[in-house]
PDB file of N, CA and C in Angstrom:
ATOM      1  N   UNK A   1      52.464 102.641 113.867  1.00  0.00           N
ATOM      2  CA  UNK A   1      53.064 101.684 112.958  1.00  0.00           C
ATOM      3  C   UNK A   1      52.882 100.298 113.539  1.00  0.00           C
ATOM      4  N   UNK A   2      52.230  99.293 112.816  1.00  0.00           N
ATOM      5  CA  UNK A   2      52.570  98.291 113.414  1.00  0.00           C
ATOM      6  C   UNK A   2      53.325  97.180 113.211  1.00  0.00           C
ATOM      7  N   UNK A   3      54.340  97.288 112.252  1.00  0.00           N
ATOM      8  CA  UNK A   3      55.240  96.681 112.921  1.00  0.00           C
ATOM      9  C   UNK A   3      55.048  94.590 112.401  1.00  0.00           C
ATOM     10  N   UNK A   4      54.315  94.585 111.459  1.00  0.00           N
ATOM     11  CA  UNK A   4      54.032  93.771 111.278  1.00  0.00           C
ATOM     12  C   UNK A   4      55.299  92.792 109.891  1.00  0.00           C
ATOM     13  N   UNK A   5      56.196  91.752 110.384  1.00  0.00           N
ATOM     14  CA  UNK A   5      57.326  91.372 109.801  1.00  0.00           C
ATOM     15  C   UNK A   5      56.627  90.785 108.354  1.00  0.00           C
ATOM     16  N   UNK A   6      57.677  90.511 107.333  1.00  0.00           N
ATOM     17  CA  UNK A   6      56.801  89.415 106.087  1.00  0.00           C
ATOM     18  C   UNK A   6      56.278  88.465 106.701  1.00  0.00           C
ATOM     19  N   UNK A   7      57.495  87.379 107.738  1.00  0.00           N
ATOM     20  CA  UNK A   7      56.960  85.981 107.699  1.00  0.00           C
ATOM     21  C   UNK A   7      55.559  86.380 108.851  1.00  0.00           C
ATOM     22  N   UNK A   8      55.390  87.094 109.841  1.00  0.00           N
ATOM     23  CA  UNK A   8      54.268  87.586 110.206  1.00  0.00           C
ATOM     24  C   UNK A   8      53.613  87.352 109.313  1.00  0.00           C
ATOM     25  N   UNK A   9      53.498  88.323 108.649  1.00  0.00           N
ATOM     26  CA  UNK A   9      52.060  88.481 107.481  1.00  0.00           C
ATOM     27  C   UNK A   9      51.507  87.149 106.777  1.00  0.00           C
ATOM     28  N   UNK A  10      52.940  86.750 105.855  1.00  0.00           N
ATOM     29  CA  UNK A  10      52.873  85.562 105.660  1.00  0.00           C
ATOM     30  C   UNK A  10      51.835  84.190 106.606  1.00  0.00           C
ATOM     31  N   UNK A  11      51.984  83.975 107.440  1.00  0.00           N
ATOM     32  CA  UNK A  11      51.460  83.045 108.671  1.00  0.00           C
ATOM     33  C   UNK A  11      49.731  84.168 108.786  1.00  0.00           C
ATOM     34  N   UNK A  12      49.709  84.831 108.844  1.00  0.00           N
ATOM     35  CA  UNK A  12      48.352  85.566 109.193  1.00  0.00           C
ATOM     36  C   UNK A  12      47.471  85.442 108.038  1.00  0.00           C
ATOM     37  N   UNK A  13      48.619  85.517 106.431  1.00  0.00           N
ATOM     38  CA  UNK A  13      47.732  85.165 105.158  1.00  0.00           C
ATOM     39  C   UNK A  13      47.683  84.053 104.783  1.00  0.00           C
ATOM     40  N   UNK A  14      48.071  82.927 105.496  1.00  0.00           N
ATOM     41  CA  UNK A  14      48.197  81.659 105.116  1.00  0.00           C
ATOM     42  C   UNK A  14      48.889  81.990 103.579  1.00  0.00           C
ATOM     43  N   UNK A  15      49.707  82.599 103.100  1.00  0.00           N
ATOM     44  CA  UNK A  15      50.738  82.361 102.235  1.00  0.00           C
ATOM     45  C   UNK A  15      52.582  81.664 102.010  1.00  0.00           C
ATOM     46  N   UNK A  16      52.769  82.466 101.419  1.00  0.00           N
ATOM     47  CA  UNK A  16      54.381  81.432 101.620  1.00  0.00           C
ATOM     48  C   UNK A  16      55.176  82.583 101.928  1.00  0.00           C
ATOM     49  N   UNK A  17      56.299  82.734 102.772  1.00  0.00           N
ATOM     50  CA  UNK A  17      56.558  84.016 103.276  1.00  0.00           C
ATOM     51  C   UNK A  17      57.617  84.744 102.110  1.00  0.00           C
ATOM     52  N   UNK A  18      57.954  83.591 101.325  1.00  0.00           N
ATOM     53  CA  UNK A  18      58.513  84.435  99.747  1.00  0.00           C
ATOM     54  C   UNK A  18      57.929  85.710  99.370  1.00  0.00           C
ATOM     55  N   UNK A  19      56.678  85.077  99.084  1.00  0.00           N
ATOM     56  CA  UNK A  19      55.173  85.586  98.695  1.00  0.00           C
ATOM     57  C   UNK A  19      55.023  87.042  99.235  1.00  0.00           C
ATOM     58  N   UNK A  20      55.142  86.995 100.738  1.00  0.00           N
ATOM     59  CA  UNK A  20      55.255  88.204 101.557  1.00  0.00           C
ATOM     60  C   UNK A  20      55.969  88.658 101.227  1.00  0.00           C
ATOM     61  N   UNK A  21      57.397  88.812 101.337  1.00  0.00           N
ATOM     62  CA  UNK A  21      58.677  88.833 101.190  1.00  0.00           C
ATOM     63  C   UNK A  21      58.272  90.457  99.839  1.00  0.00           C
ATOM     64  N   UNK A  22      58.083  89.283  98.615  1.00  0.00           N
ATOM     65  CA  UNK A  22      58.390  89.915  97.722  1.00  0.00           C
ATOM     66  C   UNK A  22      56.683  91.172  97.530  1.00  0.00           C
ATOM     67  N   UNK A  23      56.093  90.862  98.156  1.00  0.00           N
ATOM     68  CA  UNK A  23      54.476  91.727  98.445  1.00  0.00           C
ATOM     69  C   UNK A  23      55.317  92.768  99.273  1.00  0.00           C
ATOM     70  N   UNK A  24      56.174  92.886 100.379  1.00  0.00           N
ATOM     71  CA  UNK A  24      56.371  93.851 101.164  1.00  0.00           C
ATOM     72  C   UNK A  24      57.835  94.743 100.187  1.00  0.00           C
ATOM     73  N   UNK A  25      58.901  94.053  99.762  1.00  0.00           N
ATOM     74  CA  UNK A  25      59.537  94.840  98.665  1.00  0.00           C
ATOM     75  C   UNK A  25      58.745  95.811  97.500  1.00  0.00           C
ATOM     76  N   UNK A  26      58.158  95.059  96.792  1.00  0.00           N
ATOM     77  CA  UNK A  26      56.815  96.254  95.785  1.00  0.00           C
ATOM     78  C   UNK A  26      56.611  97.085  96.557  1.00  0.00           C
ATOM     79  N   UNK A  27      55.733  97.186  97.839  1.00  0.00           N
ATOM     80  CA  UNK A  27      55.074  98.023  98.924  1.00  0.00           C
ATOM     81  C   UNK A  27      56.497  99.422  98.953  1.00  0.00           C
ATOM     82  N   UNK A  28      57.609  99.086  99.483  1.00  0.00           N
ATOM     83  CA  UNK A  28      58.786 100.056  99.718  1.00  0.00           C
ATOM     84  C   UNK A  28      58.720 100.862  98.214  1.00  0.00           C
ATOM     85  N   UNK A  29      58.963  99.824  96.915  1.00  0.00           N
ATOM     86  CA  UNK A  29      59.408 100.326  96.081  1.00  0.00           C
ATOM     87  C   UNK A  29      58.387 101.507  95.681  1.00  0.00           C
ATOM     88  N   UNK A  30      57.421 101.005  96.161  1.00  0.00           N
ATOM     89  CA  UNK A  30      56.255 102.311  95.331  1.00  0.00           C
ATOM     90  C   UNK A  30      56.468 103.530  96.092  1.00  0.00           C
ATOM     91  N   UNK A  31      56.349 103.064  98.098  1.00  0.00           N
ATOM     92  CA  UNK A  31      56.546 104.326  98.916  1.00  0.00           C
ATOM     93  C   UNK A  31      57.834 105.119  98.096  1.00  0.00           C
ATOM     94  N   UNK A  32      59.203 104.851  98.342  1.00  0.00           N
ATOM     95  CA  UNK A  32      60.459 105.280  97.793  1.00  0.00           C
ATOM     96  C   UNK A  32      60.335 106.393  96.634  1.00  0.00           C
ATOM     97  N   UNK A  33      59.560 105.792  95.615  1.00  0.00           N
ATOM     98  CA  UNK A  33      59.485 106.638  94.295  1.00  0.00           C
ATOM     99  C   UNK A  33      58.704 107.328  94.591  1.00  0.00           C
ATOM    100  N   UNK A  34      57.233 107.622  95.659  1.00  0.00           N
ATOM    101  CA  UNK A  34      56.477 108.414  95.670  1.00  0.00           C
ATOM    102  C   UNK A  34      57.591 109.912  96.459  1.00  0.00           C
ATOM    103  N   UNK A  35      58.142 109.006  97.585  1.00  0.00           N
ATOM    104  CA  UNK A  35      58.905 110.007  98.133  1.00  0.00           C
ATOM    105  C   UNK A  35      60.145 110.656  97.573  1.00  0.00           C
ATOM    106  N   UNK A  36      60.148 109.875  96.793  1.00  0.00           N
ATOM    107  CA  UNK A  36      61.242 110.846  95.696  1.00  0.00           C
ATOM    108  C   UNK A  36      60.767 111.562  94.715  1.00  0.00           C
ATOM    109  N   UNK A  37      59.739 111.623  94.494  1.00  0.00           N
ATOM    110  CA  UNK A  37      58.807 112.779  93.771  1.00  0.00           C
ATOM    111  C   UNK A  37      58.490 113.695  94.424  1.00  0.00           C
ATOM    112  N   UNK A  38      58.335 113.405  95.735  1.00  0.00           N
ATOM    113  CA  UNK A  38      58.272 114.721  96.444  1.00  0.00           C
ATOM    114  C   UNK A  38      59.289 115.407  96.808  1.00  0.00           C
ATOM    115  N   UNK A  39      60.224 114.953  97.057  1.00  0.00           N
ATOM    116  CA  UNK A  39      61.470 115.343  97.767  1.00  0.00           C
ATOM    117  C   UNK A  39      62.029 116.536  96.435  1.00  0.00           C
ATOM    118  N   UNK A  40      61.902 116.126  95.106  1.00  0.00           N
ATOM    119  CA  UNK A  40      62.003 117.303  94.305  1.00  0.00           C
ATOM    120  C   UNK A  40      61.318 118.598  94.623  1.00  0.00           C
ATOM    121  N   UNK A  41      59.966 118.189  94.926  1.00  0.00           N
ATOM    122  CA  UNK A  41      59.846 119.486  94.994  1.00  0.00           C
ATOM    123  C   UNK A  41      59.866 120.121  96.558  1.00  0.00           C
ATOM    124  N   UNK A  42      60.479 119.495  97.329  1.00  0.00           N
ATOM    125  CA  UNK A  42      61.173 119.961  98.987  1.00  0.00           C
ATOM    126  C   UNK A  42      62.060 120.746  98.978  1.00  0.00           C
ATOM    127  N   UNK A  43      62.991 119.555  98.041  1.00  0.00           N
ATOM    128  CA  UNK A  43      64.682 119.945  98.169  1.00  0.00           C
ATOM    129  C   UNK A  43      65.161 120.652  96.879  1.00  0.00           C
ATOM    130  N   UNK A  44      65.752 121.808  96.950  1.00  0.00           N
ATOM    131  CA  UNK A  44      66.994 122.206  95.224  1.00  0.00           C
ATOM    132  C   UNK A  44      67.650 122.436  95.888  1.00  0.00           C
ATOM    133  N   UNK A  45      68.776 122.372  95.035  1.00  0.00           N
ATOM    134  CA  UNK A  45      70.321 122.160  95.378  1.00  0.00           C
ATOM    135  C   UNK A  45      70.802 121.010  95.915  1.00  0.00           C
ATOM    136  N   UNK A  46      72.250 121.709  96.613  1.00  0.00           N
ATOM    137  CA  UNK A  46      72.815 120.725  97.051  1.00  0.00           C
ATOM    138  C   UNK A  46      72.176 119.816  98.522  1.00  0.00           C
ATOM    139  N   UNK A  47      72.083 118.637  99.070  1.00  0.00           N
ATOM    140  CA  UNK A  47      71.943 118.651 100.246  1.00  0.00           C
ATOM    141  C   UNK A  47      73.004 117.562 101.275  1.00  0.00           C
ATOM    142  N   UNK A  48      73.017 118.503 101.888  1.00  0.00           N
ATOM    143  CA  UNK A  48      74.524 117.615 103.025  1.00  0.00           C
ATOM    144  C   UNK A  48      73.835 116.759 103.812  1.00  0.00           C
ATOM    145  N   UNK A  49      74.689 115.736 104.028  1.00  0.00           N
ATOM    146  CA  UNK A  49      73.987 114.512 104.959  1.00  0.00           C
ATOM    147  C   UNK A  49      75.364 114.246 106.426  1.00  0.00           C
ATOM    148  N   UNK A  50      74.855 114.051 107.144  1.00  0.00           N
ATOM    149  CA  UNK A  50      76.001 113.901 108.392  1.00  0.00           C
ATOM    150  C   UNK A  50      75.276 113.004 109.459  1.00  0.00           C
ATOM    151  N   UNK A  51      76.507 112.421 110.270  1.00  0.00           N
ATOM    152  CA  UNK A  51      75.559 111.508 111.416  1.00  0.00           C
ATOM    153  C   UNK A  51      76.666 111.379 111.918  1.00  0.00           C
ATOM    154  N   UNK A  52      76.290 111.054 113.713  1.00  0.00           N
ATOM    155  CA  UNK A  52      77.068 111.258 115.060  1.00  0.00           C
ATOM    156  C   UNK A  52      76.865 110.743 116.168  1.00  0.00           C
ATOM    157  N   UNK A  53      77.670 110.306 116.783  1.00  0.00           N
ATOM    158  CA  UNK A  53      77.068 109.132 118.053  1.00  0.00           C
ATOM    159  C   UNK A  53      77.098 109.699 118.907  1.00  0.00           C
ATOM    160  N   UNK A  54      76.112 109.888 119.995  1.00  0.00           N
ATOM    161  CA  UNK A  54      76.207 110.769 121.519  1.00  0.00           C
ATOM    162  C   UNK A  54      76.030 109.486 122.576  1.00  0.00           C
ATOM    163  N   UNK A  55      76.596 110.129 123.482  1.00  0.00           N
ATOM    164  CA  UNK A  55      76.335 109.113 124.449  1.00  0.00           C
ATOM    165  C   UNK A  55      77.355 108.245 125.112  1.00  0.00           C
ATOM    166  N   UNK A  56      76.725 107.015 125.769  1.00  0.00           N
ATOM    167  CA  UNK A  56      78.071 105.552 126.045  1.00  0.00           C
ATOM    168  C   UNK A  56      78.790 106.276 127.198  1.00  0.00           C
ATOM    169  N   UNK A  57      79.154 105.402 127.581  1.00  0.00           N
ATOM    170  CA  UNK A  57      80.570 105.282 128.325  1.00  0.00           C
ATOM    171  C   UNK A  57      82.350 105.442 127.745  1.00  0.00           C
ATOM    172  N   UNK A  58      82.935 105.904 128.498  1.00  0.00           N
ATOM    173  CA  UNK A  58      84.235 106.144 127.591  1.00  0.00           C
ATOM    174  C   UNK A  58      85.153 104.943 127.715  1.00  0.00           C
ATOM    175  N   UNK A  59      84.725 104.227 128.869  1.00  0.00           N
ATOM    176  CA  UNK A  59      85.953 103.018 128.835  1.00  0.00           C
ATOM    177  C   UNK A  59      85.368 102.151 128.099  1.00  0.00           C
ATOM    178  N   UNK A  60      86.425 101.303 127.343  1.00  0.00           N
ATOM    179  CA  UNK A  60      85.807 100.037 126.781  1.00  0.00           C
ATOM    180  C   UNK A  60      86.136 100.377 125.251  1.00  0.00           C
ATOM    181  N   UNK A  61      84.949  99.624 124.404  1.00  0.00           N
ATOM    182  CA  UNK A  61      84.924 100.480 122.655  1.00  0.00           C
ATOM    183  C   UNK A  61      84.215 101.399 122.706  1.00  0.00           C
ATOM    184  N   UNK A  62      84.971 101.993 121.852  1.00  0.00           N
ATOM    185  CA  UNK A  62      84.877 103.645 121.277  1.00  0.00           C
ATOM    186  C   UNK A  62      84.383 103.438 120.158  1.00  0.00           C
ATOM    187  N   UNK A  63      83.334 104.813 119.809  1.00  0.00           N
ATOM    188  CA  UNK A  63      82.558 104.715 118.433  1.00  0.00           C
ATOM    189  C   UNK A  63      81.482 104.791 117.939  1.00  0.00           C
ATOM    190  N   UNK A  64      81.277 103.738 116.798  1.00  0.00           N
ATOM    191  CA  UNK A  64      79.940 103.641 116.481  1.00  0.00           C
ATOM    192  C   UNK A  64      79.763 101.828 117.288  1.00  0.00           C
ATOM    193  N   UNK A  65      80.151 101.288 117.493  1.00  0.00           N
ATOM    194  CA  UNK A  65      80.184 100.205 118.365  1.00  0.00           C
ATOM    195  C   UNK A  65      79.727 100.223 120.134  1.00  0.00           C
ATOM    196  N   UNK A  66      80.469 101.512 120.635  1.00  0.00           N
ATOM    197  CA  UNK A  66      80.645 101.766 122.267  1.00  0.00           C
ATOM    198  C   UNK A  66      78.827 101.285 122.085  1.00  0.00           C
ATOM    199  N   UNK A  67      78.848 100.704 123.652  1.00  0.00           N
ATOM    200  CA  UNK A  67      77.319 100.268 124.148  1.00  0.00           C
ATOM    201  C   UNK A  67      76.853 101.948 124.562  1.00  0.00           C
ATOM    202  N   UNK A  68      75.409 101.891 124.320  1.00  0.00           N
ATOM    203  CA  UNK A  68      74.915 102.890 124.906  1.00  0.00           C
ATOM    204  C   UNK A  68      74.849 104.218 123.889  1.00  0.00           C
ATOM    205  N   UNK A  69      75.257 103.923 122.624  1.00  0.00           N
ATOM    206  CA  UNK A  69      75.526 104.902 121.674  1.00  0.00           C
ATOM    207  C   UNK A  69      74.051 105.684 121.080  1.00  0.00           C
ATOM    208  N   UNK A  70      73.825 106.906 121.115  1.00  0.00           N
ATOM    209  CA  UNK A  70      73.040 106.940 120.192  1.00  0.00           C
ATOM    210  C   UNK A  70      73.312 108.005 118.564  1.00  0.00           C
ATOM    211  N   UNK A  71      72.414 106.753 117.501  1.00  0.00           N
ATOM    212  CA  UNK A  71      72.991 107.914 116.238  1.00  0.00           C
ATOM    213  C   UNK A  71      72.006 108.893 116.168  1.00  0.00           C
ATOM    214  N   UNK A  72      72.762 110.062 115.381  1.00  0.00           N
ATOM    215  CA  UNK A  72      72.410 111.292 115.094  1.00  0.00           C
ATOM    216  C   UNK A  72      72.234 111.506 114.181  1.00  0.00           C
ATOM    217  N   UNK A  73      71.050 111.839 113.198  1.00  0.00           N
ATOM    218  CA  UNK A  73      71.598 112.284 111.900  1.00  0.00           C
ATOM    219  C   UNK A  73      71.111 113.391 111.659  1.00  0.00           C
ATOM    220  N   UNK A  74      71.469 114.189 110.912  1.00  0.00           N
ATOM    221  CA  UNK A  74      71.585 115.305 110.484  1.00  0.00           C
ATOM    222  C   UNK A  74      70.952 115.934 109.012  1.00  0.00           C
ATOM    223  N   UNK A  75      70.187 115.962 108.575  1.00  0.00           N
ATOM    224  CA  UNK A  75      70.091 116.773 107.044  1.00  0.00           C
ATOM    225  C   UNK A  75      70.643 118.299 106.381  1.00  0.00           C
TER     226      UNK A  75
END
């Protein structure tokens, strides 16, 4: 992946990073719907979603905040 930001692109296309902006939103919107066409035919039924922080230190904040946290997620 590389990782490349709008205003990046923007500056590399000599465009206006709006321009990008709204070039890299379209880009998601098409991935999204493709992957939700597939995901029908992945997923039937119901599907549970969950997520969980491992990790950190115990003194200090607790949570999804504590430093050192990592999330978990779950399908």
């Amino acid at each position: 992946m590389l990782e490349v930001t709008a205003r990046s692109a923007a500056d590399i296309l000599g465009i206006q990073p709006n321009s990008a902006a709204l070039f890299y939103r379209k880009i998601r919107e098409v991935i999204a719907y493709h992957l939700e066409q597939e995901s029908h035919e992945i997923f039937d039924g119901v599907v549970e979603l969950d997520e969980s922080y491992f990790g950190g230190v115990r003194k200090g904040k607790r949570g999804r905040g504590a430093a050192g946290k990592v999330a978990v997620f779950g399908i």
